[in-house]
C-alpha atoms as a PDB file:
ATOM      1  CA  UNK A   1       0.000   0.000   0.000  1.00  0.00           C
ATOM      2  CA  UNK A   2       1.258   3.297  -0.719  1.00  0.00           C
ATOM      3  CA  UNK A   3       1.102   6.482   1.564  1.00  0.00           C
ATOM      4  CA  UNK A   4      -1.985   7.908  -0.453  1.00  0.00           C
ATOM      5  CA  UNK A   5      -3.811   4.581   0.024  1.00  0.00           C
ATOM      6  CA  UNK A   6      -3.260   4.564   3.891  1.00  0.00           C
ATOM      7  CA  UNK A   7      -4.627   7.822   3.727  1.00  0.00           C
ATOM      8  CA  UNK A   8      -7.625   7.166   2.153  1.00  0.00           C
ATOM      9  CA  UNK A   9      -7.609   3.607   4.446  1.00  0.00           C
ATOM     10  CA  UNK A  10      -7.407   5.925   7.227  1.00  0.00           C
ATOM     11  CA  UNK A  11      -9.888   8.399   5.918  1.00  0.00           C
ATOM     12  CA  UNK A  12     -12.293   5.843   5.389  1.00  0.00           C
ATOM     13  CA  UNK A  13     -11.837   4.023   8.927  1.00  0.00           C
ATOM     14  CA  UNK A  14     -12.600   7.594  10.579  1.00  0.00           C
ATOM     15  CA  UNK A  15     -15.842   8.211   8.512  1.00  0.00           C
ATOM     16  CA  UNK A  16     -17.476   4.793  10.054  1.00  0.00           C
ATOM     17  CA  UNK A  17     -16.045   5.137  13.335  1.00  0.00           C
ATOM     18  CA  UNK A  18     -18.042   8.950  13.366  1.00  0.00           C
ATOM     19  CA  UNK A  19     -21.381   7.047  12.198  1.00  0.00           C
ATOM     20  CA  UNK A  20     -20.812   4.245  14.861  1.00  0.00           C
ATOM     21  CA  UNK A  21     -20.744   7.368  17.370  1.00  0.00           C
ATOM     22  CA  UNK A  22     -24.039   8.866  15.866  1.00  0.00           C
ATOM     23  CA  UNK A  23     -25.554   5.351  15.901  1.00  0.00           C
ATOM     24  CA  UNK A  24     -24.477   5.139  19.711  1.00  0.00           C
ATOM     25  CA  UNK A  25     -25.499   8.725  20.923  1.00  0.00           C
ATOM     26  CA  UNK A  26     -28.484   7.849  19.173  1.00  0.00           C
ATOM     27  CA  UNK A  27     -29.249   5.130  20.780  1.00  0.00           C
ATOM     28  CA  UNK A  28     -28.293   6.248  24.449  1.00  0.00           C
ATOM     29  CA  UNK A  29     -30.548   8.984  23.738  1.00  0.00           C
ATOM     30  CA  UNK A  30     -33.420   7.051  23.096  1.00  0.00           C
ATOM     31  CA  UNK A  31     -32.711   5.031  26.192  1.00  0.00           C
ATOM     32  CA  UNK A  32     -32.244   8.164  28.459  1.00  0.00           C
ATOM     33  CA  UNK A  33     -35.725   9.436  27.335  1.00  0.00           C
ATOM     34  CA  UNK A  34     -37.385   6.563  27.759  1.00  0.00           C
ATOM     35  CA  UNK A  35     -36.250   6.589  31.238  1.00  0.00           C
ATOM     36  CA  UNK A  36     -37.087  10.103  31.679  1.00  0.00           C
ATOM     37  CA  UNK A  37     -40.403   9.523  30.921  1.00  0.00           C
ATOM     38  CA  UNK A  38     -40.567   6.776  33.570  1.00  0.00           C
ATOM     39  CA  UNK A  39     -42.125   7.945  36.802  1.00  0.00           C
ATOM     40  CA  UNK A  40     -39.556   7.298  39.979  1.00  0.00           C
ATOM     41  CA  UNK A  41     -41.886   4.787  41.220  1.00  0.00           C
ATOM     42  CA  UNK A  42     -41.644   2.888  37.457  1.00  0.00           C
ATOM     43  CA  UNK A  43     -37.672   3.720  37.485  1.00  0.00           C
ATOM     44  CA  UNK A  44     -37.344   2.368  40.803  1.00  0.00           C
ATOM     45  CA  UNK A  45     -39.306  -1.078  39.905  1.00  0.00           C
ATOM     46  CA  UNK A  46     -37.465  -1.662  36.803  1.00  0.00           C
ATOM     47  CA  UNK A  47     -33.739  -1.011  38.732  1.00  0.00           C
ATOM     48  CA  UNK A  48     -34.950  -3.222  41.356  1.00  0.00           C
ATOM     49  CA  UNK A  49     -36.261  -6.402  38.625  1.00  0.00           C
ATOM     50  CA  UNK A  50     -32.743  -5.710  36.413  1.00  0.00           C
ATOM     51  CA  UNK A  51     -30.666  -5.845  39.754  1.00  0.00           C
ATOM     52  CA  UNK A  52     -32.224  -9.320  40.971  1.00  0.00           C
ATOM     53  CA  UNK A  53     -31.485 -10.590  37.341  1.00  0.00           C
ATOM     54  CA  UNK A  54     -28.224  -9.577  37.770  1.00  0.00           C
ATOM     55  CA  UNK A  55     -27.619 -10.892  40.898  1.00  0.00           C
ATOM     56  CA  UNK A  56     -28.993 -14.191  40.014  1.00  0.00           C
ATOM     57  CA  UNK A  57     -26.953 -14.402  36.700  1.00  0.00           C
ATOM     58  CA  UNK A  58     -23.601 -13.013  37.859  1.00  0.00           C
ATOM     59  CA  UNK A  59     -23.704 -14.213  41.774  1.00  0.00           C
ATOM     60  CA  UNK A  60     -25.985 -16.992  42.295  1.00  0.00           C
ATOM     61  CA  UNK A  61     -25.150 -18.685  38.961  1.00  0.00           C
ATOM     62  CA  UNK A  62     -21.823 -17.147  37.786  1.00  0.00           C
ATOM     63  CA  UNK A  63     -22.931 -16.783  33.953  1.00  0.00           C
ATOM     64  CA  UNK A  64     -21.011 -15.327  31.139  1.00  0.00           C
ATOM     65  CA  UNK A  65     -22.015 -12.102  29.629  1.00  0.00           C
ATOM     66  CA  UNK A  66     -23.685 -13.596  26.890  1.00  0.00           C
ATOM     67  CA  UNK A  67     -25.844 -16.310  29.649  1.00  0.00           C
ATOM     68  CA  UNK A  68     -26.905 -13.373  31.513  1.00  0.00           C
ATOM     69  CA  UNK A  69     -28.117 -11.341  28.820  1.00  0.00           C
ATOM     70  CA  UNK A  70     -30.013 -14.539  26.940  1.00  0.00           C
ATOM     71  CA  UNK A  71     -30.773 -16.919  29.317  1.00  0.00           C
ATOM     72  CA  UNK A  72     -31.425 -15.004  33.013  1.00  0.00           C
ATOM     73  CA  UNK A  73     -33.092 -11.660  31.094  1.00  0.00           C
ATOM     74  CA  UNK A  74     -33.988 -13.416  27.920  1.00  0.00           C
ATOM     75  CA  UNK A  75     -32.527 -11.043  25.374  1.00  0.00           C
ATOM     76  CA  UNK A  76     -31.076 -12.204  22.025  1.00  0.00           C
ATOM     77  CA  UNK A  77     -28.274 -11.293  20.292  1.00  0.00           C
ATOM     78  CA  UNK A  78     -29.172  -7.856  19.347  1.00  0.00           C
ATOM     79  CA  UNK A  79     -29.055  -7.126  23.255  1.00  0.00           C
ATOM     80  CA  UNK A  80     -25.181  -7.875  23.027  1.00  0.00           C
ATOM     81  CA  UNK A  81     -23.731  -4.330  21.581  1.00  0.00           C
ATOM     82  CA  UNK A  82     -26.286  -2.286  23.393  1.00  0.00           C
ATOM     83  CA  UNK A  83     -25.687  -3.420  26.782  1.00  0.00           C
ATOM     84  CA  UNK A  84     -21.875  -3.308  25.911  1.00  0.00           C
ATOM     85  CA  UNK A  85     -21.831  -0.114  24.976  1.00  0.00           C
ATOM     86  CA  UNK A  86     -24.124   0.639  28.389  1.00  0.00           C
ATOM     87  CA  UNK A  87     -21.394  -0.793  30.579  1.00  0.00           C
ATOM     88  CA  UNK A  88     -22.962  -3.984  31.646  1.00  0.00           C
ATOM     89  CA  UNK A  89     -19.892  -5.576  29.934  1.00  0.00           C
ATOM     90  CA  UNK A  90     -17.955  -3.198  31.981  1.00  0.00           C
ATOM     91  CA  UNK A  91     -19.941  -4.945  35.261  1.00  0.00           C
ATOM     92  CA  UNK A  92     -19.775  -8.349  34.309  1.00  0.00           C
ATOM     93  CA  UNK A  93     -16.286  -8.120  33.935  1.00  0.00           C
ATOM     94  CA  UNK A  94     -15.557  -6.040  37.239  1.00  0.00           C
ATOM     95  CA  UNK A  95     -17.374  -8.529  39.487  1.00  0.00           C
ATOM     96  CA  UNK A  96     -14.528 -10.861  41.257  1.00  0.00           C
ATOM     97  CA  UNK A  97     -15.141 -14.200  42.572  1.00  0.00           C
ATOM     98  CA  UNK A  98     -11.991 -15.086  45.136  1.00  0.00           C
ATOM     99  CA  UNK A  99     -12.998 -18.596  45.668  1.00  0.00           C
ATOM    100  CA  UNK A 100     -13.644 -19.284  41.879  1.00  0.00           C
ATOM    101  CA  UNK A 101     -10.268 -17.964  40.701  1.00  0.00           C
ATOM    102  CA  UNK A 102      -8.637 -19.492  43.744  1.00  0.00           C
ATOM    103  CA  UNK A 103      -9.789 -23.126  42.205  1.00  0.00           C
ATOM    104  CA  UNK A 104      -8.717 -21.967  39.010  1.00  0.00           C
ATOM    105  CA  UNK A 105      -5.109 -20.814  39.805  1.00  0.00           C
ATOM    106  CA  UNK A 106      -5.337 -24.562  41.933  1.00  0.00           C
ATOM    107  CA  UNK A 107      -6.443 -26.471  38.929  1.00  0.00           C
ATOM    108  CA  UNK A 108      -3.375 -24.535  36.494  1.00  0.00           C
ATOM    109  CA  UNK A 109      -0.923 -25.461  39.205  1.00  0.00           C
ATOM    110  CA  UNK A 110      -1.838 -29.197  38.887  1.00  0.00           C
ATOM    111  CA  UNK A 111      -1.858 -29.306  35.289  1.00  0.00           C
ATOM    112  CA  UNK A 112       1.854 -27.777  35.297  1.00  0.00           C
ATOM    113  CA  UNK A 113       2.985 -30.198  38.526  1.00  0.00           C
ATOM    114  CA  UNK A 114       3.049 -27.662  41.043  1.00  0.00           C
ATOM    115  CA  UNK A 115       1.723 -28.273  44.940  1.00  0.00           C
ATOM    116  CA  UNK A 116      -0.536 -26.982  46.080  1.00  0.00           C
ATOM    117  CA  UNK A 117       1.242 -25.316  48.723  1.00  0.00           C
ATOM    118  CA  UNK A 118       2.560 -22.971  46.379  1.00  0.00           C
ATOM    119  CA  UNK A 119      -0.803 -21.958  45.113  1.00  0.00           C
ATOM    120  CA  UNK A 120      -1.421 -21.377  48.615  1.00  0.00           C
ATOM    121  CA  UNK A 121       1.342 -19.408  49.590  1.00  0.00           C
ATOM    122  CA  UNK A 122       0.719 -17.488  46.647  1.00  0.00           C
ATOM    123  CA  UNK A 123      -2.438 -16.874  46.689  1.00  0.00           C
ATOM    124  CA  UNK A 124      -2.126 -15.525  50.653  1.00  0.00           C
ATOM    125  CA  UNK A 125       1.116 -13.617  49.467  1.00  0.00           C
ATOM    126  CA  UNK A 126      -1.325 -11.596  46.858  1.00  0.00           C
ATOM    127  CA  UNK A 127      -3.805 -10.339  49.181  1.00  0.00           C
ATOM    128  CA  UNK A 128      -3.780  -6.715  50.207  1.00  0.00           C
END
C-alpha cells in the first residue's frame, strides 16, 4: 500500500467510526428518554427487577455475559452491543469471585505439577 492509500484507508476508517458514534449517541438517547419519561416509582421497579437478574446471573449462577443477557433476562443477540456499549460488559467483567479464581489458579498449578502449597502461599502472598 502506498502512503496515499493509507490515507484514504485511514480516511475511510474515521468516517465509520463517526457514524458508529451517531448510531451510539443515538441510541443512548433514546434510552435516556425513555427513562425520563418513567415515573420514579416505574424507574425504581425496573432497577430493582434488572438488579435481581443480575444478581442471580452473575452471583448466584456465575454466567457469562452472553448467559446473563439470553438466558437469566432473555434477550437475544441484538441485546449484546447495546448493553456493551451501556457498561454492563464493563460490570460483568468487574465482578470478582476469590474462591472461583482461587480453584482456578489450583487447577493450572496441577496441570503444570506444582503443589498446592505454592498456590497457597501465593495466593495468601497476593492479598492486600
Amino acid at each position: 500500500m502506498n502512503n496515499e492509500e493509507v490515507d484514504k484507508a485511514m480516511e475511510e476508517l474515521s468516517e465509520m467510526g463517526q457514524r458508529f458514534q451517531k448510531v451510539i449517541d443515538a441510541m443512548e438517547k433514546e434510552q435516556e428518554e425513555y427513562w425520563n419519561s418513567l415515573t420514579k416509582e416505574q424507574q425504581l421497579m425496573a432497577f430493582c427487577a434488572m438488579s435481581r437478574r443480575i444478581v442471580d446471573g452473575e452471583i448466584k449462577q456465575k454466567g457469562s455475559y452472553r448467559y446473563v443477557l439470553y438466558d437469566v433476562f432473555g434477550f437475544g443477540p441484538e441485546a449484546y452491543m447495546p448493553a456493551q456499549v451501556a457498561g454492563y460488559l464493563s460490570i460483568h467483567n468487574a465482578i470478582f469471585d476469590a474462591e472461583h479464581e482461587a480453584d482456578l489458579l489450583k487447577a493450572f498449578a496441577k496441570f503444570h505439577g506444582l503443589g498446592e502449597d505454592a498456590v497457597t502461599k501465593f495466593y495468601e502472598s497476593s492479598k492486600i
